[in-house]
C-alpha atoms as a PDB file:
ATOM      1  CA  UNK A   1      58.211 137.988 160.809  1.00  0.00           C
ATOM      2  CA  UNK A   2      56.892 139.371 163.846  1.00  0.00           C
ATOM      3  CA  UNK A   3      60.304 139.139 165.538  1.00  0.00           C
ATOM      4  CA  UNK A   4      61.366 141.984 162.541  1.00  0.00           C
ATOM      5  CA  UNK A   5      59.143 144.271 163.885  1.00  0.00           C
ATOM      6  CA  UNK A   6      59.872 144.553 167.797  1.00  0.00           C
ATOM      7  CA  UNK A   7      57.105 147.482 167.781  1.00  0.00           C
ATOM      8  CA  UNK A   8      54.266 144.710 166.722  1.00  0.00           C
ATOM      9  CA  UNK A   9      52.109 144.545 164.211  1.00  0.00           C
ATOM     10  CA  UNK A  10      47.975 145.172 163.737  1.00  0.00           C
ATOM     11  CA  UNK A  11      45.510 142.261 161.898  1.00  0.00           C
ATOM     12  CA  UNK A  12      45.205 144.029 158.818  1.00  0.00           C
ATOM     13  CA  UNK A  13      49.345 144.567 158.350  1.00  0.00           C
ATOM     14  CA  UNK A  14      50.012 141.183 159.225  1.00  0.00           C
ATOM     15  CA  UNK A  15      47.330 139.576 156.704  1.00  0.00           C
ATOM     16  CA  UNK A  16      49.267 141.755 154.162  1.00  0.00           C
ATOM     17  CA  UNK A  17      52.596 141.045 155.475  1.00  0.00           C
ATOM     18  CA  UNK A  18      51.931 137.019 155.590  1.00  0.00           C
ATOM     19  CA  UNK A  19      49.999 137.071 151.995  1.00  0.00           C
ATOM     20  CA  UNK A  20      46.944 135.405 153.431  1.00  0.00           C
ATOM     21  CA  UNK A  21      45.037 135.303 156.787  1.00  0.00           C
ATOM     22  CA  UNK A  22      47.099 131.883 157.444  1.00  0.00           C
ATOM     23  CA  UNK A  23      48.717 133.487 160.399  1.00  0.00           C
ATOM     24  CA  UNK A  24      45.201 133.888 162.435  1.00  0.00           C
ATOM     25  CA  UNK A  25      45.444 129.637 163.027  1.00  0.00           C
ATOM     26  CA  UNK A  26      48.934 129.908 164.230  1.00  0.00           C
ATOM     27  CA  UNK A  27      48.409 133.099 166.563  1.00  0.00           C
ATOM     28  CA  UNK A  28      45.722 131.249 168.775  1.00  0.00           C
ATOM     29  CA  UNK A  29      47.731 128.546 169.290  1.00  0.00           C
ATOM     30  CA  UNK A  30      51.109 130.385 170.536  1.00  0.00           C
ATOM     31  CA  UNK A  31      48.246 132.872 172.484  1.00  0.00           C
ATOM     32  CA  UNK A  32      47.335 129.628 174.068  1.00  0.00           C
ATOM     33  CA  UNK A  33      50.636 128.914 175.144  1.00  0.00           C
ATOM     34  CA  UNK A  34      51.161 132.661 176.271  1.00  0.00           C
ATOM     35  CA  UNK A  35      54.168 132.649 173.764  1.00  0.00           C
ATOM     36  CA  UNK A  36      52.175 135.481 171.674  1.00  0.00           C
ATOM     37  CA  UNK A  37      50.691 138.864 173.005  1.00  0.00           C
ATOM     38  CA  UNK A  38      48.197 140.391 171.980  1.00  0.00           C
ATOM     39  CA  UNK A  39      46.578 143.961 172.747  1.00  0.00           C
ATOM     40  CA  UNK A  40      44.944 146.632 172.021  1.00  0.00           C
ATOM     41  CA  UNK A  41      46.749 149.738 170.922  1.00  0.00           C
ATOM     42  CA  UNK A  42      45.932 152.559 173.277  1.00  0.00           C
ATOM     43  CA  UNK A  43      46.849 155.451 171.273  1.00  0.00           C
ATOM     44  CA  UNK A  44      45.298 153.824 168.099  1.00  0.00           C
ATOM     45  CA  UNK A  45      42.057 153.994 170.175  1.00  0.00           C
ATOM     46  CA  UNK A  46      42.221 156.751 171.611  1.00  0.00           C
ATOM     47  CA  UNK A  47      42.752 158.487 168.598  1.00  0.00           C
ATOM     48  CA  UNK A  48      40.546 157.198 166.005  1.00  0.00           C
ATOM     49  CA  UNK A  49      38.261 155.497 168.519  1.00  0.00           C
ATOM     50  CA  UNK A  50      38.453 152.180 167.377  1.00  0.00           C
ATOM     51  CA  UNK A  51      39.959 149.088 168.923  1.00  0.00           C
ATOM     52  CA  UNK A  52      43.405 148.110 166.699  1.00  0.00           C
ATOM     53  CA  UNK A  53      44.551 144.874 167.764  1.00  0.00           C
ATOM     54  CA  UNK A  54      48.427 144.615 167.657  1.00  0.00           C
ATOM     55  CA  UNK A  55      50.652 140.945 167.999  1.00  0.00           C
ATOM     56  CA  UNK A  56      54.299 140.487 169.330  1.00  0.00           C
ATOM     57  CA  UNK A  57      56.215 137.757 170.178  1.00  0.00           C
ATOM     58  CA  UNK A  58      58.227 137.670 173.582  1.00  0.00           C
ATOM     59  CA  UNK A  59      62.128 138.496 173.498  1.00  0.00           C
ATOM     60  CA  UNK A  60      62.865 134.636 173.340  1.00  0.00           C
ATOM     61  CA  UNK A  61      60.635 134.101 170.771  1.00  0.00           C
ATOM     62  CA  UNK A  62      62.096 136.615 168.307  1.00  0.00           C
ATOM     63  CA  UNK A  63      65.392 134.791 169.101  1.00  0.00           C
ATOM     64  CA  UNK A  64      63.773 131.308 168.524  1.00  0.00           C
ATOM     65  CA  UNK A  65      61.795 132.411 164.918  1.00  0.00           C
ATOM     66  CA  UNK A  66      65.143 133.770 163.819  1.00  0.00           C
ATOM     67  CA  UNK A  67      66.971 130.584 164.614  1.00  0.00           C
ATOM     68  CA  UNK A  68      65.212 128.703 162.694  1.00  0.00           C
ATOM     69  CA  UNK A  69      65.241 130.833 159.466  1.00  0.00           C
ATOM     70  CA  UNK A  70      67.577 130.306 156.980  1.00  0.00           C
ATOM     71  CA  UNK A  71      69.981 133.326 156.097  1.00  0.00           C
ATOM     72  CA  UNK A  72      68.154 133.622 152.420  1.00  0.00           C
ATOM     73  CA  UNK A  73      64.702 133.340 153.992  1.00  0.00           C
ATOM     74  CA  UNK A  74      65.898 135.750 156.723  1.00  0.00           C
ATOM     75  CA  UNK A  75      67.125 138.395 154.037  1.00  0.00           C
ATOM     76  CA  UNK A  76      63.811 137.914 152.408  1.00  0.00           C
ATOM     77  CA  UNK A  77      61.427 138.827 154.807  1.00  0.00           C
ATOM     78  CA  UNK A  78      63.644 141.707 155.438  1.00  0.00           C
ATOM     79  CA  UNK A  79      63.033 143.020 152.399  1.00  0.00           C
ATOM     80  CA  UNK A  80      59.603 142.240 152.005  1.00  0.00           C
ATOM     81  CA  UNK A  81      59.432 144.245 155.461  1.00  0.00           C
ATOM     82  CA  UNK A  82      61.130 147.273 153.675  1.00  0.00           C
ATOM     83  CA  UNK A  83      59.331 147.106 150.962  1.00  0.00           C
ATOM     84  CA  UNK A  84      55.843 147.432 153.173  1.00  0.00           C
ATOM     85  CA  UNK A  85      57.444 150.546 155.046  1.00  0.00           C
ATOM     86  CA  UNK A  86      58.494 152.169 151.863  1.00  0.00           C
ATOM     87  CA  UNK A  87      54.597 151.230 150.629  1.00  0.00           C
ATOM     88  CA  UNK A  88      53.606 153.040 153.734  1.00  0.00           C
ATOM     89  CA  UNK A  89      56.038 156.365 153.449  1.00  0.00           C
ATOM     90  CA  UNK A  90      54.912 156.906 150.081  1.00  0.00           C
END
């Protein structure tokens, strides 16, 4: 999912994204293998002065995580994806 958003994506997206805070057990371990970065968004804090943790995967992950998705599977997450931006616009 994260591959579908090339911008990354903060905690609180993701959770909603993924349908449960499943995710946070998987993102250590690809951390852990430097296959995951994380950061903190620098406009997000400069902004509203918090710290807004954001995840993407590395080029050849993307690649890798789309590989292994089925073209059904694929189409759905693209959808749910739109249907969180449109969410967002409105």
């Amino acid at each position: 999912m994260l591959g579908l958003l090339p911008g990354g994506v903060d905690e609180k997206d993701l959770t909603y994204l993924m349908g449960n805070e499943n995710w946070r057990f998987h993102s250590i371990m690809l951390q852990k293998k430097s296959l995951l970065i994380e950061r903190i968004d620098p406009i997000l804090r400069n902004m509203m002065n918090k710290e807004i943790r954001k995840y993407s995967l590395l080029p050849f992950m993307n690649k890798y995580a789309e590989s292994l998705l089925s073209h059904a599977c694929m189409k759905s997450k693209h959808m749910k994806i739109l249907d969180f931006f449109t969410e967002l616009c409105g």
